[in-house]
PDB file of N, CA and C in Angstrom:
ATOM      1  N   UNK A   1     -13.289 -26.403 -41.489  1.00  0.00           N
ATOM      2  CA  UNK A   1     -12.545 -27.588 -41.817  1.00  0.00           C
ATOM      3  C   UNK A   1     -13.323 -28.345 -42.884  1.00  0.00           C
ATOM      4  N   UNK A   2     -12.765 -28.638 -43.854  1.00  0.00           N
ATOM      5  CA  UNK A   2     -13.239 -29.313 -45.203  1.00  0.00           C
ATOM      6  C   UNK A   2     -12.766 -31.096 -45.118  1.00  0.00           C
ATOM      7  N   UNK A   3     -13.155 -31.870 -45.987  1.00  0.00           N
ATOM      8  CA  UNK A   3     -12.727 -33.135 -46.104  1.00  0.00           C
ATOM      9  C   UNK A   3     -13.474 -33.427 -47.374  1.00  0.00           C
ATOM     10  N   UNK A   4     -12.835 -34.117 -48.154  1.00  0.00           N
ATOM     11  CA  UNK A   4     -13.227 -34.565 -49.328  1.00  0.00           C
ATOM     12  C   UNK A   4     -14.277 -36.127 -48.908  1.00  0.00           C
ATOM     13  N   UNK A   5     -15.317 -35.677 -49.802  1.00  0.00           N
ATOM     14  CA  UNK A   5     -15.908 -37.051 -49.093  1.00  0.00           C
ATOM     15  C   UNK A   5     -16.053 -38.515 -49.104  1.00  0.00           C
ATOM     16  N   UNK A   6     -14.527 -38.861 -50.157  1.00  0.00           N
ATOM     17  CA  UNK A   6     -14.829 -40.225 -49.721  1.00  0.00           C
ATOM     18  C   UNK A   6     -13.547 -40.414 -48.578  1.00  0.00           C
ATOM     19  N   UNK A   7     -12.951 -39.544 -47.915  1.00  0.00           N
ATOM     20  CA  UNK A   7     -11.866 -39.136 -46.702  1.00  0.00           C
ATOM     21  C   UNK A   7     -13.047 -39.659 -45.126  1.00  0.00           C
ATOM     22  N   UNK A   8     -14.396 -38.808 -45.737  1.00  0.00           N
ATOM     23  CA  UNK A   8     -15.034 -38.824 -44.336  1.00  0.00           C
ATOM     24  C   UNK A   8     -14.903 -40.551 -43.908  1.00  0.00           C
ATOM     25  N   UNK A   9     -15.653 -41.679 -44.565  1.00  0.00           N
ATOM     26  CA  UNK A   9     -15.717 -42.946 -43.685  1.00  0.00           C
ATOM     27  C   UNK A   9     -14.203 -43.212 -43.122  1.00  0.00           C
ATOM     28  N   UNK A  10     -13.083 -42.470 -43.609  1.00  0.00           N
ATOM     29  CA  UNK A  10     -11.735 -42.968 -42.524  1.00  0.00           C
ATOM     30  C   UNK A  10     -11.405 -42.052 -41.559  1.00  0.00           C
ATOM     31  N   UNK A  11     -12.665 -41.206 -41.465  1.00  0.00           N
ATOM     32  CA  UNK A  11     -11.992 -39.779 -40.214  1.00  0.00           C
ATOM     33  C   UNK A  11     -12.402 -40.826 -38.419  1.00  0.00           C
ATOM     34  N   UNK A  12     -11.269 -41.061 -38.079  1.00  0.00           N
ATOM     35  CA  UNK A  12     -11.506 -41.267 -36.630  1.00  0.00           C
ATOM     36  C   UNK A  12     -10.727 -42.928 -36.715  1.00  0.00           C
ATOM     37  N   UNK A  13     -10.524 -43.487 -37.452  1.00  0.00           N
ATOM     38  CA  UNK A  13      -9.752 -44.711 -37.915  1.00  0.00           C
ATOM     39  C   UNK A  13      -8.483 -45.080 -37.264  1.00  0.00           C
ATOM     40  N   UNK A  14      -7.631 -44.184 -37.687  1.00  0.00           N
ATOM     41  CA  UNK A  14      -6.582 -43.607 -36.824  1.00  0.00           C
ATOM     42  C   UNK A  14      -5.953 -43.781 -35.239  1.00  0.00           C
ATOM     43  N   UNK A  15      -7.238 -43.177 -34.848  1.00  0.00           N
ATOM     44  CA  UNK A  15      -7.103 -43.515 -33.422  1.00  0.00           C
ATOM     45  C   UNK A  15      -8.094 -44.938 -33.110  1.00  0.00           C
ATOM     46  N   UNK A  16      -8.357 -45.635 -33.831  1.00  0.00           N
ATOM     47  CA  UNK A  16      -8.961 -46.887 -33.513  1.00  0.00           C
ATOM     48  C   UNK A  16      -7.686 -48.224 -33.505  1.00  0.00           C
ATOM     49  N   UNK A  17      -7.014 -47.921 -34.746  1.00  0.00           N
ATOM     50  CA  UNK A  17      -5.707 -48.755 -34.770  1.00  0.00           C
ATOM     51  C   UNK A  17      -4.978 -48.830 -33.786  1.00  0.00           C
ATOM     52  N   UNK A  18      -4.559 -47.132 -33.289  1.00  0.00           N
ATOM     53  CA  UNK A  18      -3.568 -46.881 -32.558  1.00  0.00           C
ATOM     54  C   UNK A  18      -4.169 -47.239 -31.275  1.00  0.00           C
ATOM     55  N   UNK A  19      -5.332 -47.447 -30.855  1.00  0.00           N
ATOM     56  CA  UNK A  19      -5.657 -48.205 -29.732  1.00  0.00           C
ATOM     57  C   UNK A  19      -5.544 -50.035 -29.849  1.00  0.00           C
ATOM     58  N   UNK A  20      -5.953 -50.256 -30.739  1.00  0.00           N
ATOM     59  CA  UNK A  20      -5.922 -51.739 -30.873  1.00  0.00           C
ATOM     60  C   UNK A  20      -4.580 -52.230 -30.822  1.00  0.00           C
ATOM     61  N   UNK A  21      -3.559 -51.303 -31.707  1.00  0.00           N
ATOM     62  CA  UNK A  21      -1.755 -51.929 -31.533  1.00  0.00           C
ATOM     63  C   UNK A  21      -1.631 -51.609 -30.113  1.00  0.00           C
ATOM     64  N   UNK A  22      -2.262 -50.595 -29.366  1.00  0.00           N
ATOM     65  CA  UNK A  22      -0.810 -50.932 -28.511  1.00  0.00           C
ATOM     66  C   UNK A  22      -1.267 -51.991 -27.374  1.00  0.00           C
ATOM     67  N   UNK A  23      -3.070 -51.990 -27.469  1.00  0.00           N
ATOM     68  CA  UNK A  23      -3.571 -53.165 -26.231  1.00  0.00           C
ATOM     69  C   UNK A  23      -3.173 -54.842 -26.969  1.00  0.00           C
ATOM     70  N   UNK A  24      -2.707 -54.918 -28.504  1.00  0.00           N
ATOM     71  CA  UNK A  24      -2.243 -56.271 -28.748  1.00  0.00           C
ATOM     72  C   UNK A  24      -0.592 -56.186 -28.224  1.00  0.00           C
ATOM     73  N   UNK A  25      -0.087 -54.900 -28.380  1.00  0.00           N
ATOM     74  CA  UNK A  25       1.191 -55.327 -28.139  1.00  0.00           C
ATOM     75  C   UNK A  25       1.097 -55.592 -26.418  1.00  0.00           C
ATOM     76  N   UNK A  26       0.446 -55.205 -25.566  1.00  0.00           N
ATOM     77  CA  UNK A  26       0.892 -55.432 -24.236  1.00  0.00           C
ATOM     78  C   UNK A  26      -0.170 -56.380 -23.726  1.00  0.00           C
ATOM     79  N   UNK A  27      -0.829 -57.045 -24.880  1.00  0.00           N
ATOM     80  CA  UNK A  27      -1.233 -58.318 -24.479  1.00  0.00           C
ATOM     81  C   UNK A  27      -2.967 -57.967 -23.437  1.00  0.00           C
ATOM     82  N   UNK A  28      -3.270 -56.692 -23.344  1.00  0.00           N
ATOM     83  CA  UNK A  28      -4.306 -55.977 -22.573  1.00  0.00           C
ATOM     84  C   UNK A  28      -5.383 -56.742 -22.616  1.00  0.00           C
ATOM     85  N   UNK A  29      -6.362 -56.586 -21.361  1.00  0.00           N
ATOM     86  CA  UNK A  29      -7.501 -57.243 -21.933  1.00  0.00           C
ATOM     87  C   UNK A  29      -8.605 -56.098 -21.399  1.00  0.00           C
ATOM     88  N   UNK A  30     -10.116 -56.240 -21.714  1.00  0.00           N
ATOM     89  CA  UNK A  30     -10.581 -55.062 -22.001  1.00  0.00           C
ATOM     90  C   UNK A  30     -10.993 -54.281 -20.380  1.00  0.00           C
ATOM     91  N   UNK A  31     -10.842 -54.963 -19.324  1.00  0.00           N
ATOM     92  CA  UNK A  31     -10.829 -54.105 -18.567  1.00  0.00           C
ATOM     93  C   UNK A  31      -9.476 -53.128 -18.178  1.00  0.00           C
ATOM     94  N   UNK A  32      -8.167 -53.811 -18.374  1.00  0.00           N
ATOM     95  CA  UNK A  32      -6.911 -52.764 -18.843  1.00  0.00           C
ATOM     96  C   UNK A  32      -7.211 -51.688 -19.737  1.00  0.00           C
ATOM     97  N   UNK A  33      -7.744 -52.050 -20.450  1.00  0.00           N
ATOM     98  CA  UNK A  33      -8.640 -50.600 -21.617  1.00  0.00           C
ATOM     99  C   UNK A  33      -9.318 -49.621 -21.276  1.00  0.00           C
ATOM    100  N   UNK A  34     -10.357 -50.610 -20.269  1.00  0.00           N
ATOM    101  CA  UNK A  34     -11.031 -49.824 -19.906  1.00  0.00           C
ATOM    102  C   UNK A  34     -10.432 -48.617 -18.681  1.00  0.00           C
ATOM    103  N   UNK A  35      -9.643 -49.129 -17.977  1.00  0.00           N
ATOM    104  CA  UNK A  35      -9.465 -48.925 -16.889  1.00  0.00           C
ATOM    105  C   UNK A  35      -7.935 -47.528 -17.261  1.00  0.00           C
ATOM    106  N   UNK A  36      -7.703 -47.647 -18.696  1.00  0.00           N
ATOM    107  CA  UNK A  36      -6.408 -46.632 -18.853  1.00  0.00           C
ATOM    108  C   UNK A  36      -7.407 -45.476 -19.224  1.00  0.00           C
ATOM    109  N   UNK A  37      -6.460 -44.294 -19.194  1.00  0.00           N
ATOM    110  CA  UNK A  37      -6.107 -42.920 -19.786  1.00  0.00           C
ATOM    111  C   UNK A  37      -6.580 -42.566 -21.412  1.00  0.00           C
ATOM    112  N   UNK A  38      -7.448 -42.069 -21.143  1.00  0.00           N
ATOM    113  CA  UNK A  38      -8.051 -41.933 -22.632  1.00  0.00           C
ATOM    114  C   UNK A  38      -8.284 -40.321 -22.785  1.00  0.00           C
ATOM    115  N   UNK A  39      -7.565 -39.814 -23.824  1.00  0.00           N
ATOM    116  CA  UNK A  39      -7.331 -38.318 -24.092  1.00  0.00           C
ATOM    117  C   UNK A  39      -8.653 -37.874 -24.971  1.00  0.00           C
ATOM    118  N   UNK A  40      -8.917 -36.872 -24.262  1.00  0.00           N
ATOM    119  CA  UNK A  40     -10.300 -35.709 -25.014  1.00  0.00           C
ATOM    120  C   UNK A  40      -9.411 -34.464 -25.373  1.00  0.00           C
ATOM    121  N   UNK A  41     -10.198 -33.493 -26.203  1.00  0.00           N
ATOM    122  CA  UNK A  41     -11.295 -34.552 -26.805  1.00  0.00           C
ATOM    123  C   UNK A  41     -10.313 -35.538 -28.133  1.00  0.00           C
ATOM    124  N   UNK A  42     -11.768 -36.467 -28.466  1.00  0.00           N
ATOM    125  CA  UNK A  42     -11.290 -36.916 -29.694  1.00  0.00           C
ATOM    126  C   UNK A  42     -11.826 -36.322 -31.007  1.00  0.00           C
ATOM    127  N   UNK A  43     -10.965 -37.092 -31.664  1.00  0.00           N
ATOM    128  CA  UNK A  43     -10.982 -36.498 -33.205  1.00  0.00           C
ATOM    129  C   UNK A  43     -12.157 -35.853 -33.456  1.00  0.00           C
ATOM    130  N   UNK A  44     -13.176 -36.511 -33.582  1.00  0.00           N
ATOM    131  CA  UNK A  44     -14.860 -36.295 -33.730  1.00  0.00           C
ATOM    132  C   UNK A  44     -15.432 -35.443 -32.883  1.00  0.00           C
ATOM    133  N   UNK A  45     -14.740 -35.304 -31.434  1.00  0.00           N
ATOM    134  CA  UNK A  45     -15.317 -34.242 -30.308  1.00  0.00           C
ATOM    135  C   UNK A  45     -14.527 -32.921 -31.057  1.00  0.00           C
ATOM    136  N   UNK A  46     -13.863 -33.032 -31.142  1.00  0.00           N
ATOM    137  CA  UNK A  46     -12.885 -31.650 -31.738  1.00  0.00           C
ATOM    138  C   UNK A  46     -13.665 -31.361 -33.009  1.00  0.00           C
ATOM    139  N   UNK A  47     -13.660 -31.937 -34.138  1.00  0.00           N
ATOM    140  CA  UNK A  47     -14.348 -31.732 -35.000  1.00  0.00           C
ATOM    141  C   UNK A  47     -15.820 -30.847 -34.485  1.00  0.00           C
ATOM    142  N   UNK A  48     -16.442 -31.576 -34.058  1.00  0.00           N
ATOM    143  CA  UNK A  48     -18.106 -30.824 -33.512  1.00  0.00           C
ATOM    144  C   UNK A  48     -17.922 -29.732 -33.290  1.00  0.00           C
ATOM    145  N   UNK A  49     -17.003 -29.439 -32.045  1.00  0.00           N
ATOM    146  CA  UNK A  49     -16.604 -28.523 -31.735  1.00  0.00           C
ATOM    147  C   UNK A  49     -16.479 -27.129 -32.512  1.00  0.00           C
ATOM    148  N   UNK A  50     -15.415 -27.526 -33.266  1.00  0.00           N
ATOM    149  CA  UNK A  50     -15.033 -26.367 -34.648  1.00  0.00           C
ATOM    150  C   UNK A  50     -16.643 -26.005 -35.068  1.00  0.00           C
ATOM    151  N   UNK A  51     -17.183 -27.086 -35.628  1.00  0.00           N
ATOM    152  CA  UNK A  51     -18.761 -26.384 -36.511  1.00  0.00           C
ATOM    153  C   UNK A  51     -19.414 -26.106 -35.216  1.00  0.00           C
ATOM    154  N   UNK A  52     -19.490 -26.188 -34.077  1.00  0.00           N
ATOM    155  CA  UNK A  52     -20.325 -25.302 -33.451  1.00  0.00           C
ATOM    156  C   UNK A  52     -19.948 -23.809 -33.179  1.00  0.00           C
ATOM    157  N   UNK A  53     -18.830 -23.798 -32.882  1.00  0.00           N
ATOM    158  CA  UNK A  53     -17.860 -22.211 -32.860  1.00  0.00           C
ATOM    159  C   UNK A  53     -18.485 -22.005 -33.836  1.00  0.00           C
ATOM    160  N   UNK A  54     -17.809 -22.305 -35.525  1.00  0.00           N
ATOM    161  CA  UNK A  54     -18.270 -21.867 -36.983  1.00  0.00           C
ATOM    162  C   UNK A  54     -19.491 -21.287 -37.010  1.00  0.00           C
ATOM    163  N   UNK A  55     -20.930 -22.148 -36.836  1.00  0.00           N
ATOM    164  CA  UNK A  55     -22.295 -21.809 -36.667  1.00  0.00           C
ATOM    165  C   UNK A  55     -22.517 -20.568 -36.048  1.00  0.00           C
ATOM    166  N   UNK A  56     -21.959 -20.346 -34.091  1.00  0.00           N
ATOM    167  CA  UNK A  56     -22.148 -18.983 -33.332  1.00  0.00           C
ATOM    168  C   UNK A  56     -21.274 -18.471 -34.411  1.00  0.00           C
ATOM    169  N   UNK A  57     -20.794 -18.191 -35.407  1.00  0.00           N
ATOM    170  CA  UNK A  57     -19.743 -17.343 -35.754  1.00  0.00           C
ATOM    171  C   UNK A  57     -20.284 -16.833 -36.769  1.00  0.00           C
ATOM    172  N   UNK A  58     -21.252 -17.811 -37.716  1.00  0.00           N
ATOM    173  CA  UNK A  58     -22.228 -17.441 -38.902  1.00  0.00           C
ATOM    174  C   UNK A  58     -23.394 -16.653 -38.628  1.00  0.00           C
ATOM    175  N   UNK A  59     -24.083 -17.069 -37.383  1.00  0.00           N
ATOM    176  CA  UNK A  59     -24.947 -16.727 -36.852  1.00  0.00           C
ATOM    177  C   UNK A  59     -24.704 -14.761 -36.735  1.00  0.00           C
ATOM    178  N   UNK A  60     -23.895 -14.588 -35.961  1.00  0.00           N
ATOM    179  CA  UNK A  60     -22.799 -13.656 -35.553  1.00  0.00           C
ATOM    180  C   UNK A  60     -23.147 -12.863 -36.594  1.00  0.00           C
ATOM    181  N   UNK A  61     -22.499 -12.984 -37.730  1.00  0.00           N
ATOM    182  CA  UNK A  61     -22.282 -12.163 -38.562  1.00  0.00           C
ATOM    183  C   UNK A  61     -23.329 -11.839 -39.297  1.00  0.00           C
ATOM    184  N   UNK A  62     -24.395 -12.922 -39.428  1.00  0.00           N
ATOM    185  CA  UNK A  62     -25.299 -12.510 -40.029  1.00  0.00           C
ATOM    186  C   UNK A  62     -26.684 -11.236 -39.381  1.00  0.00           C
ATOM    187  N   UNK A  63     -26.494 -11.560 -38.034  1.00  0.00           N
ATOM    188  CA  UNK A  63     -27.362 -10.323 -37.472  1.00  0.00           C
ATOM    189  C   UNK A  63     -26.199  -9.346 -37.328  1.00  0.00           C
ATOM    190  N   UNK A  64     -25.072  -9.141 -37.461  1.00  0.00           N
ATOM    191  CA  UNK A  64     -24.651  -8.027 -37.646  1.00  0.00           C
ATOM    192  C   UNK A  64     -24.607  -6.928 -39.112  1.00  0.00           C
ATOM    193  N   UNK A  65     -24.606  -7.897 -40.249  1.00  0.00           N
ATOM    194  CA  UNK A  65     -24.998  -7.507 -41.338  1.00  0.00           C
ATOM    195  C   UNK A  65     -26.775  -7.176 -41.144  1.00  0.00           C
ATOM    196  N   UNK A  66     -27.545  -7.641 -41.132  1.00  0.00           N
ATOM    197  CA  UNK A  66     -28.758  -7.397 -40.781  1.00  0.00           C
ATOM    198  C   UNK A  66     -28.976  -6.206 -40.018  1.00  0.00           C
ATOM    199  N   UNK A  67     -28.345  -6.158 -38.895  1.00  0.00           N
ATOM    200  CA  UNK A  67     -28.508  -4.798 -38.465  1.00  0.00           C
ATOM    201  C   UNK A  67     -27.816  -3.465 -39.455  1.00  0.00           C
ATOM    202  N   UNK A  68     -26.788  -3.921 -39.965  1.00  0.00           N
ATOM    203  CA  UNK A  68     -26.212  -2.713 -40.616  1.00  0.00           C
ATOM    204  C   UNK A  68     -27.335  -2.307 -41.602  1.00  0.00           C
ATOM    205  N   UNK A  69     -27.804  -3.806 -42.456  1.00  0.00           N
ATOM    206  CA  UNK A  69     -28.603  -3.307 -43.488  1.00  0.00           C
ATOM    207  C   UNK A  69     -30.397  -2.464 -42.886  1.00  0.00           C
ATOM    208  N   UNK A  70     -30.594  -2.752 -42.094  1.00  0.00           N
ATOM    209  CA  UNK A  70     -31.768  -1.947 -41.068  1.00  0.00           C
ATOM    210  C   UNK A  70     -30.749  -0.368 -40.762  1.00  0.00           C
ATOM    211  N   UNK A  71     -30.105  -0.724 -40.328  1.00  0.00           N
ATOM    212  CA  UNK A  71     -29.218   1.210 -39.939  1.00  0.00           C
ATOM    213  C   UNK A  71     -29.485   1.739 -41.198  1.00  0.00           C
ATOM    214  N   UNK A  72     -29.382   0.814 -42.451  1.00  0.00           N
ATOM    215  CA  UNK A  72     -28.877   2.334 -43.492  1.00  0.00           C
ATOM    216  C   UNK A  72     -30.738   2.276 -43.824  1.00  0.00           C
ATOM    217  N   UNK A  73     -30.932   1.548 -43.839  1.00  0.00           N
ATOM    218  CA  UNK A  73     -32.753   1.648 -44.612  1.00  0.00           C
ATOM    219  C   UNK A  73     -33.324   2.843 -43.792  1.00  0.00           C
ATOM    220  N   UNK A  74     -33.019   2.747 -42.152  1.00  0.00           N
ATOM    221  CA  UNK A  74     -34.086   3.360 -41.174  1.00  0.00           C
ATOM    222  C   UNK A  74     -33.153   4.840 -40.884  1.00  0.00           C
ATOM    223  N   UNK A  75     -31.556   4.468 -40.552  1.00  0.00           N
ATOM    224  CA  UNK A  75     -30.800   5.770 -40.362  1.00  0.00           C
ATOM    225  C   UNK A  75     -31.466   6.012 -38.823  1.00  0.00           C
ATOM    226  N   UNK A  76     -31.546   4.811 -38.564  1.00  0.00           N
ATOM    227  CA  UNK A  76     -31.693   4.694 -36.540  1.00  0.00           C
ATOM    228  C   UNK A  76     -31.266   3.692 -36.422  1.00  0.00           C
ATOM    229  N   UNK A  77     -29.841   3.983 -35.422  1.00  0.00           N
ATOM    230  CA  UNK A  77     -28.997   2.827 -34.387  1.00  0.00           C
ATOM    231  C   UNK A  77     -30.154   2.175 -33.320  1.00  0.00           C
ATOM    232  N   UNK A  78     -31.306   2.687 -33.213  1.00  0.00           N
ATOM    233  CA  UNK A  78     -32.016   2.459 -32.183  1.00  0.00           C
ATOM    234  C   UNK A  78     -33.077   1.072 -32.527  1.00  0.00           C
ATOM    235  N   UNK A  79     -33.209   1.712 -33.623  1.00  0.00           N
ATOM    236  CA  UNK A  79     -34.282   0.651 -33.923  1.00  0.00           C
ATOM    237  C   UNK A  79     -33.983  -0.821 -34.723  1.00  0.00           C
ATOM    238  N   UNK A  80     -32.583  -1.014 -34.673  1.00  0.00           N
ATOM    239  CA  UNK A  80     -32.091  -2.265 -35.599  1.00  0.00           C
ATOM    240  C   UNK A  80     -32.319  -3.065 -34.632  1.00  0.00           C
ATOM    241  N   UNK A  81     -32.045  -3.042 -33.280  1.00  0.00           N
ATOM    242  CA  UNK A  81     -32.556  -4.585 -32.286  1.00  0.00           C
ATOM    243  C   UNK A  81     -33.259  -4.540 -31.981  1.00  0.00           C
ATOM    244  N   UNK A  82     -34.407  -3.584 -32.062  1.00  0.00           N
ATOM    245  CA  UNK A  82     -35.924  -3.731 -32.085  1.00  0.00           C
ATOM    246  C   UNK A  82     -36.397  -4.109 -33.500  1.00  0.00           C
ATOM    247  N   UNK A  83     -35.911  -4.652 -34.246  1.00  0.00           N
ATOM    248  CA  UNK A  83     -36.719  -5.082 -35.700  1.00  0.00           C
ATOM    249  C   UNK A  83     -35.775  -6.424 -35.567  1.00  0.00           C
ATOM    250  N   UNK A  84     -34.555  -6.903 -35.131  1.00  0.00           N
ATOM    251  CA  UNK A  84     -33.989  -7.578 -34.929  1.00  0.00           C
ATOM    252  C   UNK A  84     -35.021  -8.843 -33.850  1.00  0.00           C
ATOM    253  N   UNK A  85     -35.267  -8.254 -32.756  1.00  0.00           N
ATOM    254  CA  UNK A  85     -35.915  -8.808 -31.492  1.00  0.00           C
ATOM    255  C   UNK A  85     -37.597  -9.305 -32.124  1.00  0.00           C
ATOM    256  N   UNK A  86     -38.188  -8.475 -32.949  1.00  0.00           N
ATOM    257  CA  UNK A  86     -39.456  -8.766 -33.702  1.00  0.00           C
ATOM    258  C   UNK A  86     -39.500 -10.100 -34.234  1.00  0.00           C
ATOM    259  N   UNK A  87     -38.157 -10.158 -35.388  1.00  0.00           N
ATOM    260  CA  UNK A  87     -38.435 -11.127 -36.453  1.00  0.00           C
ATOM    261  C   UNK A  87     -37.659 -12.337 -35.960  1.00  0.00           C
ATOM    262  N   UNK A  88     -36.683 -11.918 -34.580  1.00  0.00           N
ATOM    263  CA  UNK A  88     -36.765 -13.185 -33.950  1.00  0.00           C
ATOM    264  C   UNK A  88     -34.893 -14.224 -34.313  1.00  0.00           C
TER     265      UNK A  88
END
């Protein structure tokens, strides 16, 4: 997920309004706030989310390329997660 960056200071805004209209429209006060239904994740939890998947996913691929490139150097399936497990 991309965002242009002068987008980032309004990511999460959104749902700040849409909380503030509807506790002015019903007149709420902050333990009514406190005390309602608040949906997860939010914007920002979801977001994290994605780049942590992304990361295991980079991660991922990169010791799998790594091992391929150890298979063709050595031409042993055996020894790519033992040079893998070495360097850590």
């Amino acid at each position: 997920m991309a965002f242009a960056h002068s987008s980032l200071r309004w990511l999460g805004i959104s749902d700040l309004i849409a909380e503030l209209a509807v506790a002015m429209e019903f007149g709420a006060s902050a333990e009514d706030i406190a005390r309602s239904v608040h949906a997860h994740p939010t914007l920002a939890e979801a977001v994290k989310a994605q780049c942590e998947i992304f990361e295991d996913d980079a991660a991922e691929v990169a010791a799998k390329k790594a091992d391929a490139a150890v298979r063709e150097l050595f031409g042993d399936e055996e020894v790519a997660p033992q040079i893998r497990a070495l360097v850590g």
